[in-house]
PDB file of N, CA and C in Angstrom:
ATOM      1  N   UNK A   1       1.232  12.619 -18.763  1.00  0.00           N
ATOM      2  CA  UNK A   1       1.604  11.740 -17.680  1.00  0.00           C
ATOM      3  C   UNK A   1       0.326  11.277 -16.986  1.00  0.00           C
ATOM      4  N   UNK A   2      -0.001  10.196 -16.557  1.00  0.00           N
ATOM      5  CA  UNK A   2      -0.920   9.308 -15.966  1.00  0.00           C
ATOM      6  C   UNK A   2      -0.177   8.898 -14.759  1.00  0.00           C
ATOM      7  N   UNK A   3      -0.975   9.115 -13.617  1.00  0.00           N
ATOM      8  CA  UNK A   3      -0.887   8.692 -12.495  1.00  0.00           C
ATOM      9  C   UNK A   3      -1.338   7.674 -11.546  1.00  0.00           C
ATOM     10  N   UNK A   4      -1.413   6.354 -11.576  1.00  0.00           N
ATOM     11  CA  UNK A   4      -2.049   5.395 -10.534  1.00  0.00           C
ATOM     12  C   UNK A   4      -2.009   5.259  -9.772  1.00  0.00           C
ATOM     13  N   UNK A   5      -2.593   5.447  -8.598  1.00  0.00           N
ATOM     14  CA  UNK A   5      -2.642   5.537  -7.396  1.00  0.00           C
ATOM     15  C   UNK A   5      -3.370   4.376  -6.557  1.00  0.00           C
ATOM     16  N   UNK A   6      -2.599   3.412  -5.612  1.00  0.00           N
ATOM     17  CA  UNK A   6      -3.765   2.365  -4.950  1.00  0.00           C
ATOM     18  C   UNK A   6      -2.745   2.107  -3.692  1.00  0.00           C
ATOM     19  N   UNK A   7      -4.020   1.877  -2.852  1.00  0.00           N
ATOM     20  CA  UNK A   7      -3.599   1.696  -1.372  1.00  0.00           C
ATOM     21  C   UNK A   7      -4.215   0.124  -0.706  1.00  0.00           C
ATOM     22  N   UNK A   8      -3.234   0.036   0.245  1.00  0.00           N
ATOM     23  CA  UNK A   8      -3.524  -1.686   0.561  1.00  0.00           C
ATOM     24  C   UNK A   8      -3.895  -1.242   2.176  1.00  0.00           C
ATOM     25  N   UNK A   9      -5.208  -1.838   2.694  1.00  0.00           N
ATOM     26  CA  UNK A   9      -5.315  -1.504   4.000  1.00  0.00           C
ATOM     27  C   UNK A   9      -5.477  -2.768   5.032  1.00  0.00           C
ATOM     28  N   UNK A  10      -5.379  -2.387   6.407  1.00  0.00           N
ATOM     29  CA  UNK A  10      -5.358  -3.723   7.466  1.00  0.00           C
ATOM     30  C   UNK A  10      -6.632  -4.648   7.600  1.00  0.00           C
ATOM     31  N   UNK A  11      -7.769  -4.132   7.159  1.00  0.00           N
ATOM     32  CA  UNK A  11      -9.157  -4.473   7.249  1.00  0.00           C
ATOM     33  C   UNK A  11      -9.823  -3.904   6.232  1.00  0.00           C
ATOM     34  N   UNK A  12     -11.607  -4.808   6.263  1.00  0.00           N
ATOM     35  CA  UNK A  12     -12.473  -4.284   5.499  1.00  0.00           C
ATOM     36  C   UNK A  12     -13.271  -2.576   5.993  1.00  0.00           C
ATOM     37  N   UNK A  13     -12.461  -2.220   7.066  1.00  0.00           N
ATOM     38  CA  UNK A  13     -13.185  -1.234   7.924  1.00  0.00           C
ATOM     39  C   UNK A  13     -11.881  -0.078   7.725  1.00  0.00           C
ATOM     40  N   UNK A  14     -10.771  -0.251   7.218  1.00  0.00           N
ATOM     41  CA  UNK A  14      -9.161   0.664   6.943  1.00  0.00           C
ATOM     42  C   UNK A  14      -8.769   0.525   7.430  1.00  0.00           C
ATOM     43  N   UNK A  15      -7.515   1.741   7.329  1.00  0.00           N
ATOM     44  CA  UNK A  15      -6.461   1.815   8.123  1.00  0.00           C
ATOM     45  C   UNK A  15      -5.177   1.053   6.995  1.00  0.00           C
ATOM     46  N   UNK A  16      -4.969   2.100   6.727  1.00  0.00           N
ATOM     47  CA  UNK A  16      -3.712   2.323   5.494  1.00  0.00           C
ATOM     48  C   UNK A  16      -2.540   1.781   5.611  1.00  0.00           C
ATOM     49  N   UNK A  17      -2.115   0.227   4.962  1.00  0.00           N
ATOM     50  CA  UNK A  17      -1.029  -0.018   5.510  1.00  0.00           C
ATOM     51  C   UNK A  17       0.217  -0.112   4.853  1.00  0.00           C
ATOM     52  N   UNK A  18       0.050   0.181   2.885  1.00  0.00           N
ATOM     53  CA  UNK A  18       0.719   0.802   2.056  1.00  0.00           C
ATOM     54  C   UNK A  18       0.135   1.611   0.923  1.00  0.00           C
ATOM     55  N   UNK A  19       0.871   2.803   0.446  1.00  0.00           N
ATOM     56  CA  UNK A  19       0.498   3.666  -0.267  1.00  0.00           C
ATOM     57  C   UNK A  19       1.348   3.526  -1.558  1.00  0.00           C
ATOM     58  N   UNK A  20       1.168   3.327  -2.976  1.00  0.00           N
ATOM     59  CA  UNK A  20       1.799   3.353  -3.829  1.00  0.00           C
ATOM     60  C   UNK A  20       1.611   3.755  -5.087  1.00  0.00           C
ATOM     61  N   UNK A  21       2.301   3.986  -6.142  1.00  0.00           N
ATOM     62  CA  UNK A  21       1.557   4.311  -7.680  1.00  0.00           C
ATOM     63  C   UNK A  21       2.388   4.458  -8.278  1.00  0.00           C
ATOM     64  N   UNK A  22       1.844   4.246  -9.656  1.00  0.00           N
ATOM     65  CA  UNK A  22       3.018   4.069 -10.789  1.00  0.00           C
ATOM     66  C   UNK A  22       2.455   5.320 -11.706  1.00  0.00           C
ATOM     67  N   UNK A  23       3.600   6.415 -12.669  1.00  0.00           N
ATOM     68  CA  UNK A  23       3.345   6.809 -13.472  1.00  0.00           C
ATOM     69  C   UNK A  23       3.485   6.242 -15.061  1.00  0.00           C
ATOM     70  N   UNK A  24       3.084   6.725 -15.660  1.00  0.00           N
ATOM     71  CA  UNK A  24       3.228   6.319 -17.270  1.00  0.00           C
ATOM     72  C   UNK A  24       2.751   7.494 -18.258  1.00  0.00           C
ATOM     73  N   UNK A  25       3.761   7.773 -19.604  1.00  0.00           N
ATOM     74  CA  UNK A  25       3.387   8.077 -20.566  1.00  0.00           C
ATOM     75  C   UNK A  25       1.809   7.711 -20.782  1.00  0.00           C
ATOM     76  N   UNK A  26       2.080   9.321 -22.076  1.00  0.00           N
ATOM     77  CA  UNK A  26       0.673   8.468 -22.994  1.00  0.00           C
ATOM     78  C   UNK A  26       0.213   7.441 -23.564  1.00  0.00           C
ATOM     79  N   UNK A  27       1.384   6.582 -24.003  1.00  0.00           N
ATOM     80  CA  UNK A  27       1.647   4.956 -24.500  1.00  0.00           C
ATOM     81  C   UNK A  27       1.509   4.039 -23.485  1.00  0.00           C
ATOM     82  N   UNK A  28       1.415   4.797 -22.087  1.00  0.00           N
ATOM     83  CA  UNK A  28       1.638   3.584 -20.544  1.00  0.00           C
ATOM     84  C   UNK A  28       2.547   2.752 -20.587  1.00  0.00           C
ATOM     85  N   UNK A  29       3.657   3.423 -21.150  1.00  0.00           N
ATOM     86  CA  UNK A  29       4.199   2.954 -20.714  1.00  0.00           C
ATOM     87  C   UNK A  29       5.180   3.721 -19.186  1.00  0.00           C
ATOM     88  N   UNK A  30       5.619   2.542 -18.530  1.00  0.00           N
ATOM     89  CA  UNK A  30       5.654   3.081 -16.647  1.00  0.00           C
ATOM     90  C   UNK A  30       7.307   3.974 -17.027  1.00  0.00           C
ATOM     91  N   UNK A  31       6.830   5.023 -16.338  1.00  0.00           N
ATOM     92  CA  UNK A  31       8.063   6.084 -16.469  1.00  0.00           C
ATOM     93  C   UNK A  31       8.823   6.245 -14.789  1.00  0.00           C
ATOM     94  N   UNK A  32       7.996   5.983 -13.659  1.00  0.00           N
ATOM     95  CA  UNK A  32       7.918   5.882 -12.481  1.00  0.00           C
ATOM     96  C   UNK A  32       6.846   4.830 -11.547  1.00  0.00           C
ATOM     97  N   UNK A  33       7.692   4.326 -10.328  1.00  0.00           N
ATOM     98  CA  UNK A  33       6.681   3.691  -9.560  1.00  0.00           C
ATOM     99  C   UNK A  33       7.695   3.499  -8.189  1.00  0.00           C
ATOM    100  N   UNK A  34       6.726   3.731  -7.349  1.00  0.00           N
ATOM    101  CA  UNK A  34       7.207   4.340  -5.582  1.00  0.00           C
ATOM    102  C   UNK A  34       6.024   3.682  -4.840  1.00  0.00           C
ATOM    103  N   UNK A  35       6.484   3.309  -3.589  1.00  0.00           N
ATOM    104  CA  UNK A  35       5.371   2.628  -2.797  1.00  0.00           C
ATOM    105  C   UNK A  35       6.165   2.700  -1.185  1.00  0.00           C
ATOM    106  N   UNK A  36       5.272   2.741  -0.577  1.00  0.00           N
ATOM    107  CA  UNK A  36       5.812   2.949   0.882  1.00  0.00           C
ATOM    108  C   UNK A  36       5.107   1.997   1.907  1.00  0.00           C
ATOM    109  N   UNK A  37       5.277   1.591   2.964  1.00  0.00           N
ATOM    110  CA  UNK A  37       4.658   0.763   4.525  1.00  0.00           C
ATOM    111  C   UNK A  37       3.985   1.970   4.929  1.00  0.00           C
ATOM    112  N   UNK A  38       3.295   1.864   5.996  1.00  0.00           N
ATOM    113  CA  UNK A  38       2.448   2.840   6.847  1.00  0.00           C
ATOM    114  C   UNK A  38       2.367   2.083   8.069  1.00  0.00           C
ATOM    115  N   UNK A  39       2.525   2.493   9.171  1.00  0.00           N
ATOM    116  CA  UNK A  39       1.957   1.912  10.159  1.00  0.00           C
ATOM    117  C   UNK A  39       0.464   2.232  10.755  1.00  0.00           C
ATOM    118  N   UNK A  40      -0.508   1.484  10.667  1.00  0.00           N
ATOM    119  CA  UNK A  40      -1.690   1.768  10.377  1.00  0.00           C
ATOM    120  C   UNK A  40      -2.259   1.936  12.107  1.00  0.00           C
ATOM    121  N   UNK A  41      -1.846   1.882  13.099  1.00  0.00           N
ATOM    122  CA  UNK A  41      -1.862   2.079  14.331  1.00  0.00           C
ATOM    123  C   UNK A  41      -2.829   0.927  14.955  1.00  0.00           C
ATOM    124  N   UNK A  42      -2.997  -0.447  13.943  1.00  0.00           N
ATOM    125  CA  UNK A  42      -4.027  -1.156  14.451  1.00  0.00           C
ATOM    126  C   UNK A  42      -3.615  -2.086  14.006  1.00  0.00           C
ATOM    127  N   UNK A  43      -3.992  -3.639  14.079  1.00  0.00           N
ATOM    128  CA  UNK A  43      -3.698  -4.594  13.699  1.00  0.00           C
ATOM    129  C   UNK A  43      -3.877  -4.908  12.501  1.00  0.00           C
ATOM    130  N   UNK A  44      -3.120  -5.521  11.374  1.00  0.00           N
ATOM    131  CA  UNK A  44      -3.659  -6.161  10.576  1.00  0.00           C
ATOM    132  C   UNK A  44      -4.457  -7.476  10.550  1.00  0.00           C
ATOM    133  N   UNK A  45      -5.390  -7.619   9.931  1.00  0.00           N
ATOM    134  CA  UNK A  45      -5.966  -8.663   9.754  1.00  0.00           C
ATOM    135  C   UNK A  45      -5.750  -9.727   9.014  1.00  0.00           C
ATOM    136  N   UNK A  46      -5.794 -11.701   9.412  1.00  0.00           N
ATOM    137  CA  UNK A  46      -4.909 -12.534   8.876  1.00  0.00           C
ATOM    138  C   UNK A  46      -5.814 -12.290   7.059  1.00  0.00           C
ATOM    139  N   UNK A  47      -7.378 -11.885   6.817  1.00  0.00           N
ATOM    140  CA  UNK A  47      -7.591 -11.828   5.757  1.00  0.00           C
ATOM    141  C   UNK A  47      -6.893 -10.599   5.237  1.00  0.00           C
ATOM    142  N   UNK A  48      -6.975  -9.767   5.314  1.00  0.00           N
ATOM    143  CA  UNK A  48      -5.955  -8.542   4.645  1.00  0.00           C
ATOM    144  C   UNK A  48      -5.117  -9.082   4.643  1.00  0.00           C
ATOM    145  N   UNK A  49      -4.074  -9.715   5.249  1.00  0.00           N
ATOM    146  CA  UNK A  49      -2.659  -9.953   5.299  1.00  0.00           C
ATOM    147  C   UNK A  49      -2.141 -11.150   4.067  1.00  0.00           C
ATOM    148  N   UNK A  50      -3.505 -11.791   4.229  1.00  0.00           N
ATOM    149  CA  UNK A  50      -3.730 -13.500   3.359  1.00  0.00           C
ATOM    150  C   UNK A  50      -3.775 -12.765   1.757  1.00  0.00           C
ATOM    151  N   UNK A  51      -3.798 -11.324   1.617  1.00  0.00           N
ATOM    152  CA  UNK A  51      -5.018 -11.232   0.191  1.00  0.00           C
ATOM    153  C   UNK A  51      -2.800 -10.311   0.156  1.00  0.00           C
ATOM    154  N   UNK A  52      -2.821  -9.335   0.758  1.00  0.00           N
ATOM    155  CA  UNK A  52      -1.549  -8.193   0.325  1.00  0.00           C
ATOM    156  C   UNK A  52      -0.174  -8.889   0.793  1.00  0.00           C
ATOM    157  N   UNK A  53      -0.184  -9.738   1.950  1.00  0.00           N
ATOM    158  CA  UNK A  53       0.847 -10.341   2.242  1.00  0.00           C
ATOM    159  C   UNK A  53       1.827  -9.086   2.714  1.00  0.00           C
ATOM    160  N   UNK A  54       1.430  -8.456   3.422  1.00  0.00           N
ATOM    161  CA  UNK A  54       2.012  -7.202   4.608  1.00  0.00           C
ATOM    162  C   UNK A  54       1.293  -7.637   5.816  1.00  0.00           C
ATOM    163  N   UNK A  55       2.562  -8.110   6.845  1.00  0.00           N
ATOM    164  CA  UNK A  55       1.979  -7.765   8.086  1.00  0.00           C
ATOM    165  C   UNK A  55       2.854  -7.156   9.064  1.00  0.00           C
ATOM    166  N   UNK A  56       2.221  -7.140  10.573  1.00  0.00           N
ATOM    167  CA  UNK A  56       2.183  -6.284  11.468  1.00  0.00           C
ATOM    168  C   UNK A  56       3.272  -6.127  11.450  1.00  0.00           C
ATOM    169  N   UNK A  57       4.572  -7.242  11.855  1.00  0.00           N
ATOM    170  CA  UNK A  57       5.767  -6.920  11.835  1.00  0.00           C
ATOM    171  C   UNK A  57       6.685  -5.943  10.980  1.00  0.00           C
ATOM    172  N   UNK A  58       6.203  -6.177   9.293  1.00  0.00           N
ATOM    173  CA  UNK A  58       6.467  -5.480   8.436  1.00  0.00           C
ATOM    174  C   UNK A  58       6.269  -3.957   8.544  1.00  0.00           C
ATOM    175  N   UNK A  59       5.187  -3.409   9.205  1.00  0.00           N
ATOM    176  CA  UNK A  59       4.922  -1.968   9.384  1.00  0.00           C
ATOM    177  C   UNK A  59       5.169  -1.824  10.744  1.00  0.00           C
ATOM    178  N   UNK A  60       5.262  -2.130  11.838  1.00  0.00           N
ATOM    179  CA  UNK A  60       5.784  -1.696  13.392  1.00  0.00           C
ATOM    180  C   UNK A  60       6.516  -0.673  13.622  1.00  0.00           C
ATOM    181  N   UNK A  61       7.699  -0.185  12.127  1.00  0.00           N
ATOM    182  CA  UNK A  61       8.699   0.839  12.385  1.00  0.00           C
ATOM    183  C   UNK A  61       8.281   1.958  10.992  1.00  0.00           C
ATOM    184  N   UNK A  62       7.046   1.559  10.321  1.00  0.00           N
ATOM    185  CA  UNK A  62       7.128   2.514   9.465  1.00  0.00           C
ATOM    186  C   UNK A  62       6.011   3.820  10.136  1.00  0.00           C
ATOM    187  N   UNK A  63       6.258   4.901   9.283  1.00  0.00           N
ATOM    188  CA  UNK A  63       5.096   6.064   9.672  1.00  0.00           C
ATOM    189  C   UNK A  63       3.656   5.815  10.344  1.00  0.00           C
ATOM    190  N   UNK A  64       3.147   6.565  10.732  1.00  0.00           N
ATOM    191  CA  UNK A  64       1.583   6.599  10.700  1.00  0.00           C
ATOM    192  C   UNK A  64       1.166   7.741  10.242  1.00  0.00           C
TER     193      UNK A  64
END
């Protein structure tokens, strides 16, 4: 099993605003994939937002 792991943040400076990853066989092919919001306790930025297309509104009610 292979695990990918990548995170999308509010800025070039962080602040985590989704966490996600896909598993796969030895063939890769995807056996699993899960991804979550974060509320990153800070603003997103319109370039972060322009590049992942998550914003502030979107995370306001998720975790930190």
């Amino acid at each position: 099993m292979i695990r990918i792991i990548d995170t999308e943040t509010c800025s070039l400076k962080g602040g985590v605003v989704q966490i996600g990853y896909v598993e796969t066989d030895e063939n890769l092919v995807i056996k699993d994939q899960r991804e979550t919001l974060v509320n990153p306790l800070q603003p997103i930025t319109s370039g972060a937002a322009g590049i992942h297309f998550i914003n502030n509104d979107m995370v306001k009610d998720a975790f930190s």
